[in-house]
Protein backbone atom coordinates (compact mmCIF):
# COMPACT_ATOMS: atom_id res chain seq x y z
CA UNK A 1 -0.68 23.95 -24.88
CA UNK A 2 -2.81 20.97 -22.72
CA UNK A 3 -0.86 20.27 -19.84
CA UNK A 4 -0.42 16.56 -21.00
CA UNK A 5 1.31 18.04 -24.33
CA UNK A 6 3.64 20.23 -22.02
CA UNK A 7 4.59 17.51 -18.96
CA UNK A 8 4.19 14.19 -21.53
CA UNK A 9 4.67 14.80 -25.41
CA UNK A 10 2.95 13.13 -27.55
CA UNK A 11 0.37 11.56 -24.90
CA UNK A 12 -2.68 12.39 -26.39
CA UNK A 13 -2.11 10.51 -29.50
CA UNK A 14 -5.02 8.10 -30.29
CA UNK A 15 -6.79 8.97 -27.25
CA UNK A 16 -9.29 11.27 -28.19
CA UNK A 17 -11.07 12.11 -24.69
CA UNK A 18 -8.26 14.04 -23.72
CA UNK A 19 -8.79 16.74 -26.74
CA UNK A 20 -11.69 17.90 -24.15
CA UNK A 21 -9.12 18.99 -21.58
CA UNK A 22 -8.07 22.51 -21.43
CA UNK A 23 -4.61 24.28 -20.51
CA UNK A 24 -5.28 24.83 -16.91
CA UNK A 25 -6.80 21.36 -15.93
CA UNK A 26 -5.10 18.44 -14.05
CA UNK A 27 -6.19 15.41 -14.51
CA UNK A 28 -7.14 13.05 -11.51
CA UNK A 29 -9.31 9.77 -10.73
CA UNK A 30 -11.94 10.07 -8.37
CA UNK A 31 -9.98 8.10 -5.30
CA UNK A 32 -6.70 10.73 -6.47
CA UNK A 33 -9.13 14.04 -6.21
CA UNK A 34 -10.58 12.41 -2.89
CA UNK A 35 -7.56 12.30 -1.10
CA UNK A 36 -6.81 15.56 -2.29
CA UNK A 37 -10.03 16.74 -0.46
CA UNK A 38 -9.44 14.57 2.10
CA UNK A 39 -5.37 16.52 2.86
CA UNK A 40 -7.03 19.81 2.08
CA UNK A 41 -9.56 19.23 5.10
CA UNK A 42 -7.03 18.15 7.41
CA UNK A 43 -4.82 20.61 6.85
CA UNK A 44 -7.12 23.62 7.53
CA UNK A 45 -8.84 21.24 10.81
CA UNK A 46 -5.84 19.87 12.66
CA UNK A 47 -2.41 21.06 10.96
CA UNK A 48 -3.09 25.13 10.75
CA UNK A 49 -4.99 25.46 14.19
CA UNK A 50 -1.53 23.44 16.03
CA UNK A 51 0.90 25.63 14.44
CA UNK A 52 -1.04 29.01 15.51
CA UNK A 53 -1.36 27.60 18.69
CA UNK A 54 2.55 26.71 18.45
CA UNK A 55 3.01 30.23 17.81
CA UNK A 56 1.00 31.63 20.25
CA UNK A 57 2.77 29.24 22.96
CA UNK A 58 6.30 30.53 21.83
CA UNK A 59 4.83 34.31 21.79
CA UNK A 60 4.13 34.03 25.26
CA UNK A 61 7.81 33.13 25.88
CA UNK A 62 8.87 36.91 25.13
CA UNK A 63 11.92 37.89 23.15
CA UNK A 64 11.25 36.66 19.75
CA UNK A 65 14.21 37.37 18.05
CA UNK A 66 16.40 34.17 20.00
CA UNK A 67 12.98 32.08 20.35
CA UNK A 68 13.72 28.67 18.24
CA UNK A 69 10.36 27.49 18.75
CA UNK A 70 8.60 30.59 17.62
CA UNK A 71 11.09 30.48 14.26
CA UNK A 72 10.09 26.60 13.51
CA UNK A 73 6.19 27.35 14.24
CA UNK A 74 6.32 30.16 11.54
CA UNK A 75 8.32 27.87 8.92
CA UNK A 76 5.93 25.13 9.61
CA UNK A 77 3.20 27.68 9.01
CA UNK A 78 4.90 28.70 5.77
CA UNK A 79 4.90 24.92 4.31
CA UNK A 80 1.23 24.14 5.62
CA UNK A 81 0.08 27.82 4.03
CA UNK A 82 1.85 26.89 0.83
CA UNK A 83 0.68 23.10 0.90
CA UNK A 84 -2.78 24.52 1.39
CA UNK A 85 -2.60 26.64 -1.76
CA UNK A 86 -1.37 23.85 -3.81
CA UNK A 87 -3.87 21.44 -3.18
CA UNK A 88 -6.55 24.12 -3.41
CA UNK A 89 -4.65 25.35 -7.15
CA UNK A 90 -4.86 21.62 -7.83
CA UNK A 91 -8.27 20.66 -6.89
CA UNK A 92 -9.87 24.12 -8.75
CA UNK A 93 -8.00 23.56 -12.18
CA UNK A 94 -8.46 19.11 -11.75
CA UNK A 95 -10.94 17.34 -14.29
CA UNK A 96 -11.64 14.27 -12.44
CA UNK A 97 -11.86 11.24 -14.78
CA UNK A 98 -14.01 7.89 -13.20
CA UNK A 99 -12.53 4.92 -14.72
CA UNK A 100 -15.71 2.94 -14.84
CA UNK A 101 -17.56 5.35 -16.86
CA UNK A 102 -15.15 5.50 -19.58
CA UNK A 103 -15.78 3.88 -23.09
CA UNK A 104 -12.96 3.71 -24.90
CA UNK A 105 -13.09 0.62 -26.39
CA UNK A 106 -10.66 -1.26 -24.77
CA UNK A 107 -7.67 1.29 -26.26
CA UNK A 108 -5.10 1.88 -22.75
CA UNK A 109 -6.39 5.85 -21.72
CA UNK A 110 -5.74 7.98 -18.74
CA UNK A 111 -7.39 5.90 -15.60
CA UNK A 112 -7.21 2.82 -17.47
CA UNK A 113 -5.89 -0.83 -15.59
CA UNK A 114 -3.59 -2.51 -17.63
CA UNK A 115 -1.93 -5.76 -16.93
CA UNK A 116 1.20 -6.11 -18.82
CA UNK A 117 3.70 -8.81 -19.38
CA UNK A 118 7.61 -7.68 -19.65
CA UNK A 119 8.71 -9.51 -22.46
CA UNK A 120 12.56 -9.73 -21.11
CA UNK A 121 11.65 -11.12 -17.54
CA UNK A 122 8.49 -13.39 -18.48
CA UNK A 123 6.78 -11.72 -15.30
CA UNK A 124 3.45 -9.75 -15.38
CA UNK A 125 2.61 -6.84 -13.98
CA UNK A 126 -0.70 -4.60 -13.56
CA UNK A 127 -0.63 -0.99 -13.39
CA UNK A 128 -3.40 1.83 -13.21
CA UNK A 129 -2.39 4.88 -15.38
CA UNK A 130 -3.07 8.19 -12.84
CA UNK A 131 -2.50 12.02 -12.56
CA UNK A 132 1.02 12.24 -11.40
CA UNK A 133 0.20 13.27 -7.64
CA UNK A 134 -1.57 9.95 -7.28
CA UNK A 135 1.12 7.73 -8.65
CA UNK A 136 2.49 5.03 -6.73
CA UNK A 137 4.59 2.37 -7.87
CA UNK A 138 4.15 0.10 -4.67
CA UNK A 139 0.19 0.29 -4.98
CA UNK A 140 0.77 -0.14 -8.78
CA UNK A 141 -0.47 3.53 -9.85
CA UNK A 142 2.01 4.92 -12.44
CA UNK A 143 2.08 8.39 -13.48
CA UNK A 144 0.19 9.01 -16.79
CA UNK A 145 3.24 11.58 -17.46
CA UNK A 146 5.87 8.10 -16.80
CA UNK A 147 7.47 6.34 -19.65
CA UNK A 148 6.06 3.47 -19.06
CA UNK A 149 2.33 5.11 -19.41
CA UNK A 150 3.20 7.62 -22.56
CA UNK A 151 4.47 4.24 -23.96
CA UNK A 152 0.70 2.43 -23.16
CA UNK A 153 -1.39 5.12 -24.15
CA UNK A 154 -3.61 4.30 -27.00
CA UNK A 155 -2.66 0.81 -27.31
CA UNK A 156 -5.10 -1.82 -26.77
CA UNK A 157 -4.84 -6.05 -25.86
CA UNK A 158 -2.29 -7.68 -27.69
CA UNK A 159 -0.32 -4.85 -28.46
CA UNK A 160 3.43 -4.65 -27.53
CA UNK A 161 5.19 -1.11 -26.07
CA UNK A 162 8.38 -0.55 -25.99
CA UNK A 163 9.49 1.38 -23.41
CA UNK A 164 12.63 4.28 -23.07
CA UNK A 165 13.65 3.43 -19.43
CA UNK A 166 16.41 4.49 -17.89
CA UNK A 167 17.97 0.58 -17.59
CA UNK A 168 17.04 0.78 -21.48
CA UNK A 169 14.82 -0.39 -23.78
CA UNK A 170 12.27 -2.28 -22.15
CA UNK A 171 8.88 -4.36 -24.26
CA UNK A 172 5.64 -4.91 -22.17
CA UNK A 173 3.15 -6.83 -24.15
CA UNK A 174 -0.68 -5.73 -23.35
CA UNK A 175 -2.51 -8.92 -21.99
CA UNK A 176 -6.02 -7.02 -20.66
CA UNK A 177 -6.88 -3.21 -20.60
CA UNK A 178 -10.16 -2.67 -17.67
CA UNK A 179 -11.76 0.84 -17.07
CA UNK A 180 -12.41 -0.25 -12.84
């Protein structure tokens, strides 16, 4: 099953780049799989060398078994270890998508920038549709697994979507669809 089939039903309908994505990849923009690279790098250069020398520090203070400091060093090494893994698991099995190079004539697809007007409230809104660790609602990134973007996907300008939010039914109408 393609991970957008598993984490978003019916996502890849009408979009047919995604049919090239297999189960193990992740989808990401180039900024998304950047930063990524970016938190990897920084974890193994400044976060993993300060905890080992946390631990060394409380080492030196003797009895471990009643040392606070040496039990908060190791569970800090713990998360970093584990964060390290994660981004590594994500960045091996991510297909990194560039907006600008796609073509999919003007249909709303995974790293597209939509600007959408909510019916209901008369305001407009733009959103980029991106992998789900790069979503951020303040810098107007939604997650391509969201309702809002399993709604969008495969429409193009013009279009309305109605949307299953939790407030209820919501309808965006499509005003522009850009591949930036």
């Amino acid at each position: 099953m393609l991970y957008f089939e598993r984490h978003a039903p019916g996502i890849l309908s009408g979009a047919p780049f995604f049919l090239e994505l297999n189960v193990s990849t992740i989808p990401l923009t180039v900024r998304g799989a950047q930063r990524l690279k970016e938190e990897l790098h920084r974890l193994k250069t400044v976060e993993r060398p300060a905890v080992i020398t946390a631990i060394a520090e409380a080492r030196a203070q003797g009895d471990l078994s009643e040392n606070a400091e040496y039990d908060a060093a190791k569970e800090k090494q713990g998360f970093i270890e584990g964060r390290i893994a994660e981004v590594e698991s994500k960045l091996a099995g991510a297909q990194v998508i560039d907006p600008s190079t796609l073509d999919a004539g003007g249909r709303i697809v995974f790293g597209a920038t939509v600007d959408l007007e909510d019916l209901e409230a008369g305001s407009t809104v733009t959103y980029q549709i991106v992998g789900d660790d790069e979503a951020d609602i303040k810098d107007g990134k939604i997650s391509v697994s969201s309702p809002i973007a399993r709604a969008l996907i495969g429409k193009f300008a013009g279009a309305v979507a109605e949307v299953k939010a939790p407030g209820g039914l919501r309808e965006y109408e499509v005003l522009d669809v850009r591949y930036l």
